[in-house]
Protein backbone atom coordinates (compact mmCIF):
# COMPACT_ATOMS: atom_id res chain seq x y z
CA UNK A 1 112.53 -63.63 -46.40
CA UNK A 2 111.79 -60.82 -44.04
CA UNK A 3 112.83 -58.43 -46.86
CA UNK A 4 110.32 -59.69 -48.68
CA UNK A 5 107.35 -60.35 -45.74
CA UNK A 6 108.09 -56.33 -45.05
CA UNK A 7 107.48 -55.51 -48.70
CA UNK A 8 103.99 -57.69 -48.87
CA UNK A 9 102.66 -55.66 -45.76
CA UNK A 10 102.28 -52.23 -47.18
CA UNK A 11 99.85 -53.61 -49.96
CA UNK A 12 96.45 -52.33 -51.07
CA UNK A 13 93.82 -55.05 -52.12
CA UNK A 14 90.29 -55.11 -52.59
CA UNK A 15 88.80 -58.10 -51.18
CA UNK A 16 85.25 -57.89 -51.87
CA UNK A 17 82.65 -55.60 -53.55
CA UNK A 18 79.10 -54.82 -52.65
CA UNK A 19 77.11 -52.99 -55.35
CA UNK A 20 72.93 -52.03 -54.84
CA UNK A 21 71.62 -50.18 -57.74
CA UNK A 22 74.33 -49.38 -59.28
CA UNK A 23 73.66 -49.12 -63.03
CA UNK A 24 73.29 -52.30 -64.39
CA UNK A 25 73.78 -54.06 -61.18
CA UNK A 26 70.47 -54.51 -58.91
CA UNK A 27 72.11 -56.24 -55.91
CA UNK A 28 75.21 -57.80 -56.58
CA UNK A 29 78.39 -58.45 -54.72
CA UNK A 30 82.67 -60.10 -55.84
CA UNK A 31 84.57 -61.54 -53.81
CA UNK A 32 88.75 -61.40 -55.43
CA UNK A 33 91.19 -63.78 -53.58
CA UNK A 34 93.65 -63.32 -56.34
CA UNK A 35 96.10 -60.18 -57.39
CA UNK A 36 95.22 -60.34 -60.82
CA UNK A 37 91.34 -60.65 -61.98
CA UNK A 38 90.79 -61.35 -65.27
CA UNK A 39 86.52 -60.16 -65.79
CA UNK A 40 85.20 -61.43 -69.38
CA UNK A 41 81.57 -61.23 -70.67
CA UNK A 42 79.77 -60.21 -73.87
CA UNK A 43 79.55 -56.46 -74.03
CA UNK A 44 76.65 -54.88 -71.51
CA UNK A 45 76.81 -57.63 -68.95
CA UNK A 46 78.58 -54.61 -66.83
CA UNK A 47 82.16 -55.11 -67.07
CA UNK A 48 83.37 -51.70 -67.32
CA UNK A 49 80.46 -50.82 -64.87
CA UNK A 50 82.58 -53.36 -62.11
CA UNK A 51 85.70 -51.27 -62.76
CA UNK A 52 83.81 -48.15 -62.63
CA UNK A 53 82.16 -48.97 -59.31
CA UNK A 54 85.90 -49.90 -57.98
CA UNK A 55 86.91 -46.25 -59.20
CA UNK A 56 83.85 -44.64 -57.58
CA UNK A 57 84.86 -45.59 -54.27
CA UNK A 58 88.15 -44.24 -54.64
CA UNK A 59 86.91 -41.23 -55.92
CA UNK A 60 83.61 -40.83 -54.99
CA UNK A 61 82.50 -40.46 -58.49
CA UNK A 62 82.13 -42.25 -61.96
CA UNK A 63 85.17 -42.25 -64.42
CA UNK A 64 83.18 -41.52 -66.84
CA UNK A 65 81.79 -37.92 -65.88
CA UNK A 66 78.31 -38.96 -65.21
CA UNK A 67 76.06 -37.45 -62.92
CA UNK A 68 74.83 -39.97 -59.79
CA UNK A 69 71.45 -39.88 -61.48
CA UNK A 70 72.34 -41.88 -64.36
CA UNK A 71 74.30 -44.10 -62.31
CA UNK A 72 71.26 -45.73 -60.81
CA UNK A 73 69.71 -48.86 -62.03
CA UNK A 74 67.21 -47.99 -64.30
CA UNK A 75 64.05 -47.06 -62.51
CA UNK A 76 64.99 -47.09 -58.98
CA UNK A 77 66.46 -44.60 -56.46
CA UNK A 78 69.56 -44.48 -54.56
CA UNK A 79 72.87 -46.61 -54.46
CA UNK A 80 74.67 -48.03 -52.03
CA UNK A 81 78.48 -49.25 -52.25
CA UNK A 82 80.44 -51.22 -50.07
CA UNK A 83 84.39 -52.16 -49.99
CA UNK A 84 86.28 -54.12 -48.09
CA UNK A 85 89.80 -53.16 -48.58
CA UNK A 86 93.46 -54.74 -47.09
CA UNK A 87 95.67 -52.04 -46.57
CA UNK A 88 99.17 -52.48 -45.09
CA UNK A 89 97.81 -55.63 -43.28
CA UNK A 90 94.73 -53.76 -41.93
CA UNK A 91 90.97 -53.88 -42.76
CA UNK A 92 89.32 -50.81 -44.43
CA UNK A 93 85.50 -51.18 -45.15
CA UNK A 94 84.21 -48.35 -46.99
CA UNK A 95 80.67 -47.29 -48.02
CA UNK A 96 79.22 -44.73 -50.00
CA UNK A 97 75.56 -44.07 -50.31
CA UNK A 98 73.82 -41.65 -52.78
CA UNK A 99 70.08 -40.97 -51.17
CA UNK A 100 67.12 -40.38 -53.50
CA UNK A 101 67.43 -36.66 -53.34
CA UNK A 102 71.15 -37.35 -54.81
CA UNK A 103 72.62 -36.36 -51.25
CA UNK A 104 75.39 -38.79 -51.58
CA UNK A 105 77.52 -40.00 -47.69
CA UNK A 106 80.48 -41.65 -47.44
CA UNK A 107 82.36 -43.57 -44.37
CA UNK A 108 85.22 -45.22 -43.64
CA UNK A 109 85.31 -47.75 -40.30
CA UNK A 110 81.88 -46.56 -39.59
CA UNK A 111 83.29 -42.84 -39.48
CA UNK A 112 81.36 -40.58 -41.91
CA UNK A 113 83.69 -38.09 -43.80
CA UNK A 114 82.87 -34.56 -43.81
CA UNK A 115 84.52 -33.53 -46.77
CA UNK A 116 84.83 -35.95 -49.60
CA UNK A 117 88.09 -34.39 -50.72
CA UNK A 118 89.27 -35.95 -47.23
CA UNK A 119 89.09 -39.38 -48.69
CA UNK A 120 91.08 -38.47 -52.44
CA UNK A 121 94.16 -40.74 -51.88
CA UNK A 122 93.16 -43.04 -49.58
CA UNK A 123 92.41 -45.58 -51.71
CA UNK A 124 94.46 -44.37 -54.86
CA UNK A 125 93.80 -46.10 -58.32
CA UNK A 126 94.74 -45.46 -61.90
CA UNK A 127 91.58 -46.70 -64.74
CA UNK A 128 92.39 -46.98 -68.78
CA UNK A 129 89.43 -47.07 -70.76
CA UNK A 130 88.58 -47.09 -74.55
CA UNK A 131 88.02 -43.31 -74.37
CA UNK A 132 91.09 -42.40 -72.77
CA UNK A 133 92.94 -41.60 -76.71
CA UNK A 134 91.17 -38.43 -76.09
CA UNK A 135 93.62 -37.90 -73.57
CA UNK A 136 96.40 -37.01 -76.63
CA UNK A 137 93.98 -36.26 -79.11
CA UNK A 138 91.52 -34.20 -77.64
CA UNK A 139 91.60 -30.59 -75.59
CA UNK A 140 94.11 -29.34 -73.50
CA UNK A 141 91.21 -30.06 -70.62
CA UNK A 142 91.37 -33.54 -71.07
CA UNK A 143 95.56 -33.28 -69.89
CA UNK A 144 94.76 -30.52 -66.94
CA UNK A 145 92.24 -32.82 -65.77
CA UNK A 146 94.90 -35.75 -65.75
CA UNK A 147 97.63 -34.11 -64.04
CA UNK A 148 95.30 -32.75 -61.53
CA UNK A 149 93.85 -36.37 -60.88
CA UNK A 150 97.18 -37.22 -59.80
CA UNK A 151 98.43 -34.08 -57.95
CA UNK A 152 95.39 -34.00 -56.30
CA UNK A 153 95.80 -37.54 -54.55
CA UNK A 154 99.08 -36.95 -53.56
CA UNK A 155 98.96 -33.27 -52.10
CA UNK A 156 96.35 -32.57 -50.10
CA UNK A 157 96.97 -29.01 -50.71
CA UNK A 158 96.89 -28.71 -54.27
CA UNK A 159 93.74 -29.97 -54.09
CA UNK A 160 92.44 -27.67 -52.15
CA UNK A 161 94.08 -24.76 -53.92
CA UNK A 162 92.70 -26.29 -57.04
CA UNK A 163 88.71 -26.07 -55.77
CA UNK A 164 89.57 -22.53 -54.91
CA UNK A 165 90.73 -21.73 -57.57
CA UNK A 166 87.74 -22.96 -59.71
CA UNK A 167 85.47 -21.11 -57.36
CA UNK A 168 87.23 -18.14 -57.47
CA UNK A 169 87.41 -18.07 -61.72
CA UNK A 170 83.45 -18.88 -61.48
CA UNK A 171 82.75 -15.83 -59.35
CA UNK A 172 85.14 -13.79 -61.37
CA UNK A 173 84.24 -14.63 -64.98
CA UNK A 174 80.04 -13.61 -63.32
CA UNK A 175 81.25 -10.42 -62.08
CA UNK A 176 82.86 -9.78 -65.60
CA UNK A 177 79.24 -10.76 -67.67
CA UNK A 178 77.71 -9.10 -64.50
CA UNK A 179 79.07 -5.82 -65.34
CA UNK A 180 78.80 -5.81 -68.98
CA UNK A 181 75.49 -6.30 -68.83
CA UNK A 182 75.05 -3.57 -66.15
CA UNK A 183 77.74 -1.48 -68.16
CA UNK A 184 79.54 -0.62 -64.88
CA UNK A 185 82.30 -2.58 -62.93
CA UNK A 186 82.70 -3.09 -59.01
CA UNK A 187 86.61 -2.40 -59.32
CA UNK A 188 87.42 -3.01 -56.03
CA UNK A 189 85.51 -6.93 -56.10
CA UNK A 190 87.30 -7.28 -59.53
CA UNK A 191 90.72 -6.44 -57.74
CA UNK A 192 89.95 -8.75 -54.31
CA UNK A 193 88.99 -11.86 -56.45
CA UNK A 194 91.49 -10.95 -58.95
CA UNK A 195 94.23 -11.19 -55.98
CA UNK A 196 92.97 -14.31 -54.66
CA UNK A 197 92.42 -16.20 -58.29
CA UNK A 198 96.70 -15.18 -58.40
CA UNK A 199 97.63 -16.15 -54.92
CA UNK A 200 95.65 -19.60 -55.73
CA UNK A 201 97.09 -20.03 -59.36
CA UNK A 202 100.73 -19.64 -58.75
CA UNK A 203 100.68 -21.98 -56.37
CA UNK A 204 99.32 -24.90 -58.58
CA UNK A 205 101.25 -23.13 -61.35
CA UNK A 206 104.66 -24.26 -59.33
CA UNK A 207 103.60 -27.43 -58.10
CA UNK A 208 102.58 -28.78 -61.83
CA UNK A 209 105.91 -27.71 -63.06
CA UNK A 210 108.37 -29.40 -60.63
CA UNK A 211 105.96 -32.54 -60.80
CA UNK A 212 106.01 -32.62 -64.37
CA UNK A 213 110.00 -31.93 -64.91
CA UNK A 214 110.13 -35.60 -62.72
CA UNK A 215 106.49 -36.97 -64.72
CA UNK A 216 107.00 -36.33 -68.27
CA UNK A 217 111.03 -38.38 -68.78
CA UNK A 218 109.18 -41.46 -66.78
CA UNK A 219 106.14 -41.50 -69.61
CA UNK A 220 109.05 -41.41 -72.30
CA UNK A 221 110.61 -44.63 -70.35
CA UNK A 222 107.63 -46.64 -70.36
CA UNK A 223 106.65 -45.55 -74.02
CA UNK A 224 110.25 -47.32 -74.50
CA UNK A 225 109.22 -50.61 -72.46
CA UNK A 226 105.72 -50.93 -73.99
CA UNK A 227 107.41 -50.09 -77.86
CA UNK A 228 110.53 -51.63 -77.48
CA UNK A 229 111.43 -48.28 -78.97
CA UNK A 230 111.56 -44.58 -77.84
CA UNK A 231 109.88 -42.81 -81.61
CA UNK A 232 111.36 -39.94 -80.36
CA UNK A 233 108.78 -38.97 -78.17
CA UNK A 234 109.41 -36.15 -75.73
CA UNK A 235 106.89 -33.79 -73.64
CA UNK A 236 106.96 -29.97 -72.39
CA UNK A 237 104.58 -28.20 -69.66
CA UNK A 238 102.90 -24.70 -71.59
CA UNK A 239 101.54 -22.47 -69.59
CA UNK A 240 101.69 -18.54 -69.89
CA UNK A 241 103.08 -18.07 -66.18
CA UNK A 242 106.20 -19.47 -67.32
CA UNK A 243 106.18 -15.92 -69.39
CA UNK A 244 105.26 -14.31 -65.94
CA UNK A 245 103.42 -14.24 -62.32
CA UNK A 246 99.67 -14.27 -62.52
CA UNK A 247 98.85 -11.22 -60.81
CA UNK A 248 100.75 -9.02 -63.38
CA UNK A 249 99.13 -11.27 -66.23
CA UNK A 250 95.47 -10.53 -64.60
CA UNK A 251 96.06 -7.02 -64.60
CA UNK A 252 97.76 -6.73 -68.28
CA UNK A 253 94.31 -9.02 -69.66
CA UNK A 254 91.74 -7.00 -67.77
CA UNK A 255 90.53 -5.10 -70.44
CA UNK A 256 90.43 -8.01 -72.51
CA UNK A 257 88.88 -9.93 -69.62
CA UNK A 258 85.93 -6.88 -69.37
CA UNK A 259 85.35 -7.32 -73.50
CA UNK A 260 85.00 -11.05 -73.46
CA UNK A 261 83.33 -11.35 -70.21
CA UNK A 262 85.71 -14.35 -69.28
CA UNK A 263 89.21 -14.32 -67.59
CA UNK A 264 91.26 -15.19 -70.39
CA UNK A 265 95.16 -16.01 -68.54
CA UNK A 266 95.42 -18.31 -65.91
CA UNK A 267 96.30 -21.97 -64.83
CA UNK A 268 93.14 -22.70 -66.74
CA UNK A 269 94.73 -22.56 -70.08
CA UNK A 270 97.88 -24.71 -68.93
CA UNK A 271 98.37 -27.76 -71.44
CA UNK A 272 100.94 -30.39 -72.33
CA UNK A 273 102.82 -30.45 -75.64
CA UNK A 274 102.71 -34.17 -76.82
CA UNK A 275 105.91 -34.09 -79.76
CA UNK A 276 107.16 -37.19 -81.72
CA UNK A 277 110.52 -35.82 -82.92
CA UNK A 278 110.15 -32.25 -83.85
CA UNK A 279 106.61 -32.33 -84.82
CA UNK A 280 103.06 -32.60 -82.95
CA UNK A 281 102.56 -36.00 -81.38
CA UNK A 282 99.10 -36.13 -82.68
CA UNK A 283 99.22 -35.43 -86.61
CA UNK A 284 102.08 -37.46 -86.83
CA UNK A 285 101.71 -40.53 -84.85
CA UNK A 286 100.14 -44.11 -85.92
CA UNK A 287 97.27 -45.58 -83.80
CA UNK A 288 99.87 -48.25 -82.53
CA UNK A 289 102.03 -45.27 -81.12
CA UNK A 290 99.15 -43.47 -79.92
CA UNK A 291 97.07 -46.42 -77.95
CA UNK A 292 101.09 -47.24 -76.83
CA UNK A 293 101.72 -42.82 -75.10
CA UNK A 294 98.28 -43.03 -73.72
CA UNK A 295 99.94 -46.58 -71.80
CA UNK A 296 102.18 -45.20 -70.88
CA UNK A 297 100.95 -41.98 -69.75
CA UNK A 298 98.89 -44.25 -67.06
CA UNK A 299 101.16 -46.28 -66.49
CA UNK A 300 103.60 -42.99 -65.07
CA UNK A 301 100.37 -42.19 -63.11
CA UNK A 302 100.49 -45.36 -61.39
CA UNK A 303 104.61 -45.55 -60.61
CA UNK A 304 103.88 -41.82 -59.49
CA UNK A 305 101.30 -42.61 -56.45
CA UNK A 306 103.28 -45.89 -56.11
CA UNK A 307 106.35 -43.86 -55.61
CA UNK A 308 104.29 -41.08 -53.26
CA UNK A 309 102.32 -43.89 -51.20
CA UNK A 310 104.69 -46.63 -50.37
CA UNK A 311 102.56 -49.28 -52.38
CA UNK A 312 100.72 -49.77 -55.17
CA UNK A 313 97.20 -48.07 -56.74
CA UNK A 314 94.86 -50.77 -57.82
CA UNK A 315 95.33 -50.81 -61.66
CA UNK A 316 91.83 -50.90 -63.72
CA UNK A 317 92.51 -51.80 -67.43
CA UNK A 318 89.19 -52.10 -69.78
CA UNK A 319 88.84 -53.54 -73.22
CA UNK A 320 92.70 -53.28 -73.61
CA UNK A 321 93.49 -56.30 -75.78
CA UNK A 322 91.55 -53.92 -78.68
CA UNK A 323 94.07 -51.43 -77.96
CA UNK A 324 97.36 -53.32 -78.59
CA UNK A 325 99.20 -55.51 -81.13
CA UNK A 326 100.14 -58.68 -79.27
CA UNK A 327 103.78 -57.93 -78.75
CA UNK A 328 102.68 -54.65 -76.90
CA UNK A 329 100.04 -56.20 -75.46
CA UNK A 330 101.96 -59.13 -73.73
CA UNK A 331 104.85 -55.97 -72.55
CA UNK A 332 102.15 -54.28 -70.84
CA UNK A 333 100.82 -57.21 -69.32
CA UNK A 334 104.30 -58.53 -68.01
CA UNK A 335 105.20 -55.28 -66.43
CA UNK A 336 101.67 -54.67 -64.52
CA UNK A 337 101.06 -58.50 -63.56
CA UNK A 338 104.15 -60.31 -63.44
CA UNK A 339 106.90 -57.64 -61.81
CA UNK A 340 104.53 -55.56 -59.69
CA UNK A 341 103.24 -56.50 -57.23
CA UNK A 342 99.87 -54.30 -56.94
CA UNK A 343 96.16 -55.52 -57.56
CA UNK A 344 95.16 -55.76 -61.23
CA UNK A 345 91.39 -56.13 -62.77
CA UNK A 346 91.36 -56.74 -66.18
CA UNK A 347 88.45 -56.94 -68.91
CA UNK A 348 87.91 -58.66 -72.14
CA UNK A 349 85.48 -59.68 -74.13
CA UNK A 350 87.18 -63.19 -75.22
CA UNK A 351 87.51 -65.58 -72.08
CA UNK A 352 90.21 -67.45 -74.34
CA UNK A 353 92.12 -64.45 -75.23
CA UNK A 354 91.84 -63.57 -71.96
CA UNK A 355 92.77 -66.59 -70.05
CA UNK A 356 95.55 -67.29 -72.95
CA UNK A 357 97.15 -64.22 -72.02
CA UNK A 358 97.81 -64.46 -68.43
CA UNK A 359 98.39 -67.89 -68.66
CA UNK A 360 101.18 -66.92 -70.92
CA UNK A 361 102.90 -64.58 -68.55
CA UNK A 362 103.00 -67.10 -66.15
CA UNK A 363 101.24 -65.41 -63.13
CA UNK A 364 97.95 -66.79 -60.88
CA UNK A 365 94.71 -64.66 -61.49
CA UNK A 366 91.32 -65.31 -60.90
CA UNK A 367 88.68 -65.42 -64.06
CA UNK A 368 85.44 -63.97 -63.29
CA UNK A 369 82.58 -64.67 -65.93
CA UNK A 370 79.67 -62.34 -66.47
């Protein structure tokens, strides 16, 4: 019994949400005294806009890439945010406010953070969405921008490599259109930022390969628990600083880099092979394989800040029953509700469906109705 009571304490829940203004939500606030939370409505009663608002305040931002402007309730100004968290037995409120001149604030305990990359972490969750597919079948961005999400919450210095870095390639690729439109080049700028875009790059460079070597064999294992197969599917990291350091492959592309007014090697271009067997993962898979990677793929996100935290990310799954058969479906479910023990919010269009389907795995959950 104490093995277990020890295991309980380092827990993260959120107890209760505040939302003002925040899209469709005027004033508006949840309460969850249950693990799970099963959240059903017709669609645009602001379902996915609950989960989103629980993602925001981890991230101080929307999943879905929108700018704070169209976050507020139509016709008003401003948001405020409020959550009460549980985290290893202790009380967290946090509250984020975006002003009407989009300056946005954020404390925790009544501190105010200075830096909002202070707060990545804190609070970690993992959100799957309808859009997520793109995550396999769309641009190599759409994977850089995953793995990054995750490195970035568990290494506070890869973050902040990873903002210099994206400064640093802004202020190089203008000097490079600066001086072709000039038709002269400041050599010795070129050469300082070109130094520190290297120094910067290698370092995320080695810290996305030994994190994938350990990431990509634990997204084959729960393909194999969601599929009750494996399909062959395997994973490998491409990036051209495997082929060599990033200072010598700066100064090989830099009269390419001059012609095309963009800096054309880098950490930038890194991507993730996605194979099914010996071919692309993509142009050979079915849509049953593809929703069941893209689970898994999340799912490894979520044992991965489990494993680097001590407990478990809040888990944010939208619309999934239109994802999966209902053999998959009731896998996924088991795993994340019924042998975890971290906070789940689930959405679904069908209350029936819904309340069938955890009622099935045997586990208590709360229904909220919208």
């Amino acid at each position: 019994m104490l093995h277990k009571a020890l295991i309980c304490q380092f827990m993260l829940t959120l107890q209760h949400i505040a939302l003002y203004q925040f899209r469709n939500y005027l004033q508006q606030s949840f309460q969850f005294n249950e693990r799970v939370v099963g959240i059903c409505g017709l669609n645009g009663t602001g379902k996915t806009n609950l989960l989103d608002a629980v993602y925001y305040l981890s991230f101080t931002r929307s999943y879905f890439s929108r700018p704070d402007s169209q976050n507020v309730h139509h016709g008003l100004a401003g948001i405020r945010m409020q959550g009460n968290y549980l985290l290893n037995n202790e009380e967290q409120q946090l509250i984020c406010i975006v002003r009407e001149n989009n300056k946005k604030e954020l404390s925790l305990n009544g501190n105010e953070y200075k830096k909002f990359s202070d707060h990545i972490g804190k609070f970690p969750c993992v959100m799957i969405a309808p859009d997520d597919v793109e995550l396999i079948t769309g641009s190599s961005e759409e994977r850089r921008k995953f793995i990054d999400t995750i490195l970035s919450q568990v290494n506070k210095s890869y973050l902040q490599h990873l903002i210099d870095y994206t400064k640093l390639l802004q202020q190089r690729n203008s000097l490079l259109k600066q001086a072709a439109e000039q038709g002269r080049m400041d050599e010795a700028l070129l050469d300082i930022l070109s130094e520190q875009l290297a120094s910067k790059g290698q370092y995320i460079f080695e810290e996305r390969k030994v994190f994938l070597s350990g990431f990509l064999p634990l997204v084959a294992g729960f393909y194999k628990k969601i599929s009750d197969k494996d399909d062959g599917i395997g994973a490998n990291y491409e990036s051209q600083l495997l082929n060599g350091d990033m200072k010598q492959l700066l100064q090989s592309s830099k009269q390419k880099d001059a012609v095309l007014q963009r800096t054309t090697v880098g950490i930038h271009k890194d991507d993730i092979e996605l194979m099914m067997g010996n071919a692309a993962f993509k142009s050979e898979a079915s849509q049953g394989q593809r929703k069941s990677l893209l689970f898994a793929l999340k799912l490894a996100e979520w044992q991965t800040l489990k494993n680097s935290k001590g407990f478990s990310p809040i888990l944010l799954l939208d619309d999934v029953f239109e994802k999966l058969d209902e053999q998959r479906m009731h896998n996924l479910l088991h795993w994340v509700c019924h042998e975890d023990d971290g906070q789940v919010f689930i959405t679904d269009t069908h209350k029936e469906r819904l309340t069938a389907s955890l009622q099935a795995i045997e586990v208590k959950f709360q229904l909220i109705e919208l």
